[in-house]
Protein backbone atom coordinates (compact mmCIF):
# COMPACT_ATOMS: atom_id res chain seq x y z
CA UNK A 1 -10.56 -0.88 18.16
CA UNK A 2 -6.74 -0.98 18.79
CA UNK A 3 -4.95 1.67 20.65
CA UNK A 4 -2.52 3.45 18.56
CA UNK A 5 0.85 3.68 20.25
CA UNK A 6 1.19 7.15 19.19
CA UNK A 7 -0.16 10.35 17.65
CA UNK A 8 2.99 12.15 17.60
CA UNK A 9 3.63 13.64 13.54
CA UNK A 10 7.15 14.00 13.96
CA UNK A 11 7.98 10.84 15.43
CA UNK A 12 6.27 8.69 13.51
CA UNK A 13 8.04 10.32 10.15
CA UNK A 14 11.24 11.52 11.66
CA UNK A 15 11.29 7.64 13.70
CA UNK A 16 10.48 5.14 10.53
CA UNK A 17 13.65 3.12 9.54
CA UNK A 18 13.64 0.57 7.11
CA UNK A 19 13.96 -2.35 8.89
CA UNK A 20 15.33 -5.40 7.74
CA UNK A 21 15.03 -8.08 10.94
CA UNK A 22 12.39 -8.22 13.08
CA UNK A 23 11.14 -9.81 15.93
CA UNK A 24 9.42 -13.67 14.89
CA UNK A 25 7.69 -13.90 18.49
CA UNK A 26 5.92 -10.36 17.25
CA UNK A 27 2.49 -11.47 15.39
CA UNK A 28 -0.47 -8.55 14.08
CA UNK A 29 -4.14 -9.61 14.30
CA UNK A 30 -6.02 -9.55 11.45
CA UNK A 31 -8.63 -6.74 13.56
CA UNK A 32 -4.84 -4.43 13.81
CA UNK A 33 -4.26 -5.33 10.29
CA UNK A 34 -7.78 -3.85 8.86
CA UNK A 35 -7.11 -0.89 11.26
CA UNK A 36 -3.69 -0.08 9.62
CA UNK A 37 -4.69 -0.81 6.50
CA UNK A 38 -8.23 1.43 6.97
CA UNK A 39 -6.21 3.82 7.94
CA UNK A 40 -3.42 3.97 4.91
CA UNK A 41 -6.83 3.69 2.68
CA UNK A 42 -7.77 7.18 3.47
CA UNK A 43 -4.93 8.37 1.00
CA UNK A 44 -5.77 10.01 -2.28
CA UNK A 45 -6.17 8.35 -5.64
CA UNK A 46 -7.06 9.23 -9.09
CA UNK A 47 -10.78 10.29 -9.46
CA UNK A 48 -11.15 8.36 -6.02
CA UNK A 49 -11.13 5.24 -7.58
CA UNK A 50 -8.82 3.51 -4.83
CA UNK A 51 -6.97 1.16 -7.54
CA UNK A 52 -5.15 -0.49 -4.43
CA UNK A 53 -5.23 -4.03 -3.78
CA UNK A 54 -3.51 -5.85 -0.77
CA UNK A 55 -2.52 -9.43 -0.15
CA UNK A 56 -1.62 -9.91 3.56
CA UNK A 57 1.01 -12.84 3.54
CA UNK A 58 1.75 -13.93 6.93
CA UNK A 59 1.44 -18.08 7.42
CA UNK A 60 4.01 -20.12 6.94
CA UNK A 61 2.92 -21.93 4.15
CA UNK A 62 2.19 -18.11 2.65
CA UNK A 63 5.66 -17.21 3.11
CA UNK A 64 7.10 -20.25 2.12
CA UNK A 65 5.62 -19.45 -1.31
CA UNK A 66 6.69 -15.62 -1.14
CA UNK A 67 10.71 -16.81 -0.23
CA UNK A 68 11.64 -17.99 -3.91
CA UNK A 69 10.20 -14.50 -5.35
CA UNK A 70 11.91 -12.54 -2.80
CA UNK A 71 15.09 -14.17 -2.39
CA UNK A 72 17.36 -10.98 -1.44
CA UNK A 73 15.13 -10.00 1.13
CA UNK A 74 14.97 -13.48 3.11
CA UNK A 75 15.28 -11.71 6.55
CA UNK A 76 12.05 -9.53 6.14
CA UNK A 77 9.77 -12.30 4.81
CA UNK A 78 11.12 -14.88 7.62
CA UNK A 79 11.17 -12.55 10.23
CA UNK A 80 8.18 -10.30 9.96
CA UNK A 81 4.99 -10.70 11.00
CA UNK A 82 3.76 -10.55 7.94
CA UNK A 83 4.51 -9.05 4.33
CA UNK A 84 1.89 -6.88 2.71
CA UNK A 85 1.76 -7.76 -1.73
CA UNK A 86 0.82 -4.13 -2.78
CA UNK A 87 -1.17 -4.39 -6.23
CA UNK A 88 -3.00 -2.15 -8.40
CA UNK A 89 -6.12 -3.19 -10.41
CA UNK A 90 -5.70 -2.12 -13.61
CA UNK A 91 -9.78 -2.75 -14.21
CA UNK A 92 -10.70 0.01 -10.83
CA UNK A 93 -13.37 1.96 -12.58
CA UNK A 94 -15.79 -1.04 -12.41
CA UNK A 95 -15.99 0.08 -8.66
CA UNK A 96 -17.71 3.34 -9.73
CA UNK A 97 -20.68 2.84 -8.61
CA UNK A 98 -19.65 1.32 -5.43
CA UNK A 99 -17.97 4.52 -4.51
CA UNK A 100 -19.37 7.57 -6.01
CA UNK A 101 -23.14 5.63 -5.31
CA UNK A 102 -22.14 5.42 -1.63
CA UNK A 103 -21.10 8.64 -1.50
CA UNK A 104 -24.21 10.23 -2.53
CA UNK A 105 -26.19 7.86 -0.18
CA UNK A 106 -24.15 9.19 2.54
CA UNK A 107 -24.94 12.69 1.69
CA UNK A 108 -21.17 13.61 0.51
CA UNK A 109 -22.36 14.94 -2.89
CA UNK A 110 -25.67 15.01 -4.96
CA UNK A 111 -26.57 12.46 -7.43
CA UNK A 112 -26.70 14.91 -10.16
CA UNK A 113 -22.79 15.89 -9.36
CA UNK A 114 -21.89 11.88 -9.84
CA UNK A 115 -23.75 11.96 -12.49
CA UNK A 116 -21.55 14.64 -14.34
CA UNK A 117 -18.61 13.27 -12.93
CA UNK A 118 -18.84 9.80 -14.65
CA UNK A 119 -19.89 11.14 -17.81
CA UNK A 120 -16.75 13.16 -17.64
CA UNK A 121 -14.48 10.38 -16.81
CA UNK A 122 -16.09 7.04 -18.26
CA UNK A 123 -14.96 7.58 -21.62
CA UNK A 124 -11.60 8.26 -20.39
CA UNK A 125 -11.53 4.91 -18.72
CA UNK A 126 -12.53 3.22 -21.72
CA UNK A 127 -10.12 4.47 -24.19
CA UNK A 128 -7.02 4.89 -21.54
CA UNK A 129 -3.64 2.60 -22.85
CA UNK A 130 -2.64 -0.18 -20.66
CA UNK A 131 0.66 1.69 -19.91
CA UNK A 132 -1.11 4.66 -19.16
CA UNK A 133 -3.76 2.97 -16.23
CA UNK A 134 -0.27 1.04 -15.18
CA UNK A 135 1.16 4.54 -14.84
CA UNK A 136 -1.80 6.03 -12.94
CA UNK A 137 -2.26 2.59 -10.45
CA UNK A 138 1.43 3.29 -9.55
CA UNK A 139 1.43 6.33 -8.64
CA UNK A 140 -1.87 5.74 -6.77
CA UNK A 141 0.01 2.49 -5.07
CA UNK A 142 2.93 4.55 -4.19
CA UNK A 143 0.66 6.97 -2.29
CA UNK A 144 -1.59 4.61 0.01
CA UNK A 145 2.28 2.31 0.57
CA UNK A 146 3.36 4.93 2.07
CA UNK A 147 0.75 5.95 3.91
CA UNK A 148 0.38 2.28 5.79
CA UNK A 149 3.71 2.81 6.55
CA UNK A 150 3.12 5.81 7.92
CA UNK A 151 0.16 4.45 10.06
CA UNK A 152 2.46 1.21 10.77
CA UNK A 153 4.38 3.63 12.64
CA UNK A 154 1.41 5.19 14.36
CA UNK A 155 0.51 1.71 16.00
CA UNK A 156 4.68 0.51 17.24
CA UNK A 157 5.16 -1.63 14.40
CA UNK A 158 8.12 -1.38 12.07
CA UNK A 159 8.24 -1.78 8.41
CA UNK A 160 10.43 -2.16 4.89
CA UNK A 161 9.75 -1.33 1.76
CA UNK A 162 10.82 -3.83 -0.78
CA UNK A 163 11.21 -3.29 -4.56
CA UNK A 164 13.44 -6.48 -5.44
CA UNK A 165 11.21 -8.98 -6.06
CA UNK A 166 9.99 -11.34 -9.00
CA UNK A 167 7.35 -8.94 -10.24
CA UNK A 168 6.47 -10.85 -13.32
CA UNK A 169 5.65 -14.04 -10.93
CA UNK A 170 4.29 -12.43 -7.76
CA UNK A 171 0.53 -12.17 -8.64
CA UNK A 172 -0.03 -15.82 -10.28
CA UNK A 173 1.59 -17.39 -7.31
CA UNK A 174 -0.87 -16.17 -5.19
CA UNK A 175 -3.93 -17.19 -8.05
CA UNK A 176 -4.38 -13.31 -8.83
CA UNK A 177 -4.74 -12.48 -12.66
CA UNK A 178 -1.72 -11.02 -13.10
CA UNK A 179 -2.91 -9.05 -16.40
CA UNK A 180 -5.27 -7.43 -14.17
CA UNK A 181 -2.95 -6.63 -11.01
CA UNK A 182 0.09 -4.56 -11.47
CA UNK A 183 2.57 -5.27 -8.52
CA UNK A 184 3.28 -2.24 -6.80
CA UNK A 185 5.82 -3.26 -4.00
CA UNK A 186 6.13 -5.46 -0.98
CA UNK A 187 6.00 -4.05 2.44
CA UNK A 188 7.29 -6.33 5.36
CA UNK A 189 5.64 -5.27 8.98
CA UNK A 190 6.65 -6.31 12.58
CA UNK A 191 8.53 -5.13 15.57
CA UNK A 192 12.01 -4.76 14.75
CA UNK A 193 14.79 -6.85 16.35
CA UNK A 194 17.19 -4.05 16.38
CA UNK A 195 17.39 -0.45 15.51
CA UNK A 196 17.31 0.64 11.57
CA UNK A 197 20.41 3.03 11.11
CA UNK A 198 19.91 6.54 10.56
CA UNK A 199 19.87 7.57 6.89
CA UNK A 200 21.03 10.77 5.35
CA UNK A 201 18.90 12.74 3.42
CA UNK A 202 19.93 15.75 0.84
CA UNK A 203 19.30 18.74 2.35
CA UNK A 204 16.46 21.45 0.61
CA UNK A 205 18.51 23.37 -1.25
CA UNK A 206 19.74 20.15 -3.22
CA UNK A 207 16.24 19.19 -4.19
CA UNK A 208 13.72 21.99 -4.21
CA UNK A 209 13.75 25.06 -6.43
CA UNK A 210 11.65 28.39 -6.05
CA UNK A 211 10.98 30.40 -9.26
């Protein structure tokens, strides 16, 4: 297991930047990968059902394809160590059983309790609108983004979150099904070449209300 450069709360939140050029020497194994990524998993989701769905681009040839789809943020795919596709599958509840049957195995809750809870929620899965699941998967996608950003931190690398890309063409290029995976963002990763500037940020009393 990887050593995380840090456990410090504040500095890995008050320290993220969005960073734009990065170091090309910098690469992440795939064993620090599945540790950053394990780690961003452990955020929540709609009736646990995890709808995220990652496609680590890092070789050239990878990136090469990634470039034409991304082509205001050139710096972060040529530079990074590797851009992180974050998808949401629109068909999650087939993995049901895979969760909810694991967790009773592993003594986290009785069989009769997911039992109840997929008769509660099955029919809702069924009969849920397309634009409806896209809603929930993004919200869901939002959640575990930031958290490997977060956990990017945690381990010294640096990351940016990118929204401008061809959304519509992402998914196919890589030979996903793109009716079935909703494009949630793209997250480049690496060690930055220089520092991110500070940002501003409204202050409470501009954004949050007590009643």
């Amino acid at each position: 297991m990887t050593k995380q450069k840090t456990n410090d709360f504040n500095e890995i939140v008050k320290g993220r930047r969005s960073v734009k050029n990065y170091d090309p020497a910098v690469k992440i194994s795939k064993q620090e990968m599945e540790e950053i990524l394990a780690l961003a998993t452990t955020a929540p989701s709609s009736v646990n059902m995890q709808p995220w769905r990652f496609l680590v681009i890092e070789s050239p040839e990878a990136k090469a394809k990634l470039a034409p789809l991304a082509r205001f943020n050139q710096n972060q795919v040529k530079t990074s160590a590797a851009v992180v596709a974050v998808f949401g599958d629109i068909n999650n509840f087939e993995r049901f059983e895979e969760i909810y049957g694991k967790a009773v195995v592993e003594g986290h809750m009785p069989l009769e309790v997911k039992e109840g809870i997929y008769s509660s929620f099955a029919g809702y899965f069924e009969n849920i609108s397309r634009a409806e699941m896209e809603d929930v998967v993004l919200v869901d996608g939002g959640l575990v983004s930031m958290q490997f950003m977060l956990a990017a931190r945690a381990f010294g690398y640096d990351t940016n979150p990118i929204g401008g890309y061809e959304k519509d063409k992402i998914a196919e290029a890589f030979g996903l099904d793109k009716e079935r995976y909703v494009p949630v963002m793209l997250i480049s990763i690496g060690k930055a070449a220089d520092k991110g500037h500070k940002s501003v940020r409204l202050p409470i009393d501009r954004v949050a209300q007590w009643k």
